[in-house]
Protein backbone atom coordinates (compact mmCIF):
# COMPACT_ATOMS: atom_id res chain seq x y z
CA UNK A 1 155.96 67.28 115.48
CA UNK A 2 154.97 66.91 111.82
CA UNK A 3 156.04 63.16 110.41
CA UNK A 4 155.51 64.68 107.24
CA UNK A 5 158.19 65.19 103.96
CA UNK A 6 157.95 68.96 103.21
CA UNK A 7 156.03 68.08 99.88
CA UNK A 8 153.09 66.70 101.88
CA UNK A 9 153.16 69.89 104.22
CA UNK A 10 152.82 72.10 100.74
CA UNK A 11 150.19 69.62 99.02
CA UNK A 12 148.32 69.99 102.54
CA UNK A 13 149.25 73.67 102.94
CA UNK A 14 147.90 74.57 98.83
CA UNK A 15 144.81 72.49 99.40
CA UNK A 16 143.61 74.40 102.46
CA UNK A 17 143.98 77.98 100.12
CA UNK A 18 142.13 75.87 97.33
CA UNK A 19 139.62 75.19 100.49
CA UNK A 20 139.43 78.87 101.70
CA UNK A 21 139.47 80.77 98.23
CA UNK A 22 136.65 78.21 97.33
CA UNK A 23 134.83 79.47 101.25
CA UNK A 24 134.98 82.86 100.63
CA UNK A 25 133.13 82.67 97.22
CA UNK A 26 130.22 81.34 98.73
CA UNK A 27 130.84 83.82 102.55
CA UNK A 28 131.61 86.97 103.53
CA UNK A 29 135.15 88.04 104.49
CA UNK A 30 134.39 89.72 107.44
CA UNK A 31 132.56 86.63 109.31
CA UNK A 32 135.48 84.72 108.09
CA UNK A 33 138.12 87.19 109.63
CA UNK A 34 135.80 87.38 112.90
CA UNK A 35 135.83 83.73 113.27
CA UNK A 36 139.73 83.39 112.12
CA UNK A 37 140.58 86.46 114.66
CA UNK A 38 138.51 84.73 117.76
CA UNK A 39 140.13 81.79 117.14
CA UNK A 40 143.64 82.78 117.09
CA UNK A 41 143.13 85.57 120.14
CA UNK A 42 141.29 82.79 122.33
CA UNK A 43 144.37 81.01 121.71
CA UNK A 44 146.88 83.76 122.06
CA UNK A 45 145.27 84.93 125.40
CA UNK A 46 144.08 81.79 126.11
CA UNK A 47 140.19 83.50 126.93
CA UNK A 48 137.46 82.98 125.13
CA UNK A 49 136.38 86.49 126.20
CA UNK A 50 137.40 88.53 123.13
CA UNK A 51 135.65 92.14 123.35
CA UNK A 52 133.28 92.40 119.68
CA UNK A 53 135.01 96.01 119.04
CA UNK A 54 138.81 94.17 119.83
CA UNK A 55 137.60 91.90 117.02
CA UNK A 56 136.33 94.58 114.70
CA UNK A 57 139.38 96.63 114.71
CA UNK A 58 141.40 93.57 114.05
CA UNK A 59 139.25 93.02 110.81
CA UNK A 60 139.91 96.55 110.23
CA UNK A 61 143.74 96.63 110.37
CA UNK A 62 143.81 93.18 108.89
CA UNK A 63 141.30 94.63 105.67
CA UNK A 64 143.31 98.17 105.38
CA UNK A 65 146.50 95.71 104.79
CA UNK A 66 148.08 97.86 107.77
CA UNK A 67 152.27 97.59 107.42
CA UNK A 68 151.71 98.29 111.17
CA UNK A 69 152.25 94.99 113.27
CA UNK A 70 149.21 93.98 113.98
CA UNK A 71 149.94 92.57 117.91
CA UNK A 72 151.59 95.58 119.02
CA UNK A 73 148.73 97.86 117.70
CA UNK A 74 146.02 95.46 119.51
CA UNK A 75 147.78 94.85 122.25
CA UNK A 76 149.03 98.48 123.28
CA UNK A 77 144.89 99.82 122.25
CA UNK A 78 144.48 97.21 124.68
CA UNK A 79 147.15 98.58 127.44
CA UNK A 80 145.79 102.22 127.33
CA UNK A 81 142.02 100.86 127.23
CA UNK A 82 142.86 99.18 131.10
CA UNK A 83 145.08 102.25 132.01
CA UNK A 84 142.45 103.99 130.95
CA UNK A 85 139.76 102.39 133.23
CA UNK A 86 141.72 101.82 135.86
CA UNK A 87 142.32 105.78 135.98
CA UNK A 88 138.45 105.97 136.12
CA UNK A 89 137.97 103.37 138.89
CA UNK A 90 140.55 105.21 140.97
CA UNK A 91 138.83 108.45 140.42
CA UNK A 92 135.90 107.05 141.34
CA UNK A 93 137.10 105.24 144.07
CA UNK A 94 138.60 108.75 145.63
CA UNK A 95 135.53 110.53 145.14
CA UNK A 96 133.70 108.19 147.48
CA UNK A 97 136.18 108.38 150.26
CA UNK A 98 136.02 111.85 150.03
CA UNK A 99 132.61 111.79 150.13
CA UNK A 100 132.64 109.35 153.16
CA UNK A 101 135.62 111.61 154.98
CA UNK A 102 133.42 114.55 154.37
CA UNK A 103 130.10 113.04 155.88
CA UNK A 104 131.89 111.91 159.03
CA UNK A 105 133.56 115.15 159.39
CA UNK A 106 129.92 116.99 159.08
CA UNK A 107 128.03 114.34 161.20
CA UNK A 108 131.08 114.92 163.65
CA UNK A 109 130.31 118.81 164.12
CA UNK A 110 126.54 117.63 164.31
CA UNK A 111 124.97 118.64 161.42
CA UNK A 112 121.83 117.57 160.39
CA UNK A 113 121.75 113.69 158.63
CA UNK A 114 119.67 115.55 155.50
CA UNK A 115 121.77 118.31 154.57
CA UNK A 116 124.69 116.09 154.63
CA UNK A 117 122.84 114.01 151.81
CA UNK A 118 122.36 117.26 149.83
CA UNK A 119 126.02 117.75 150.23
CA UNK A 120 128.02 114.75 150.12
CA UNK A 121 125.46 112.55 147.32
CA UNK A 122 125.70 109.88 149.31
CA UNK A 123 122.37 108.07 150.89
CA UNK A 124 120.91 108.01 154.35
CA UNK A 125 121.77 104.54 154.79
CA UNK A 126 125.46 105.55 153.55
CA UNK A 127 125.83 108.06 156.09
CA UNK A 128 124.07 105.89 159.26
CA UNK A 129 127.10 103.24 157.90
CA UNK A 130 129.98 105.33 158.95
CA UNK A 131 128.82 105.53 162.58
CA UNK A 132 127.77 101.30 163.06
């Protein structure tokens, strides 16, 4: 908790825009907002594993003076980008099992280990699996 009378809060809190408006004469905004945004998301999320493009459109909202809440915009982009690969990993994740149902089904009714490469995608090695 701050020990401090409210005047020594607003001396502190007016010195540190002196300090910035003086910083940003002399660097550019956007490494500024980079380094302000990593700081406050590795906080936030508490990981220090902020995507660069999270970060960019951050600078972006934060630059265009957006009236949109900032959070919520990140944070549902951020939602939709997992739904979004978790849809992907499950697709991918089906196709394979298919793939693998597929192969044991043909192996099953004997066909030939070669043309079920050629059908399935999957390797040699793949296909002796099923059967170990």
């Amino acid at each position: 908790m701050l020990k401090h009378g409210h005047g020594d809060i607003d001396k502190a809190f007016e010195k540190s825009v002196e300090d910035l408006d003086e910083y940003l004469k002399t660097h550019d905004l956007n490494d500024f907002l980079k380094s302000f945004l990593i700081t406050l998301s590795t906080y936030a999320t508490g990981s220090s594993k902020i995507k660069e493009h999270h970060i960019n459109d951050m600078v972006r909202v934060v630059k265009n003076n957006s009236k949109e809440d900032l959070s919520m915009t990140l944070a549902q982009k951020w939602k939709n980008e997992g739904i979004e690969k978790g849809r992907e990993d499950g697709i991918l994740i089906g196709e394979e099992k298919k793939a693998t149902e597929i192969a044991r089904n043909l192996k099953r009714l004997g066909i030939d280990v070669n043309a079920i490469v050629e059908a399935t995608g999957l390797s040699k090695e793949e296909i002796d699996s099923i059967y170990r």
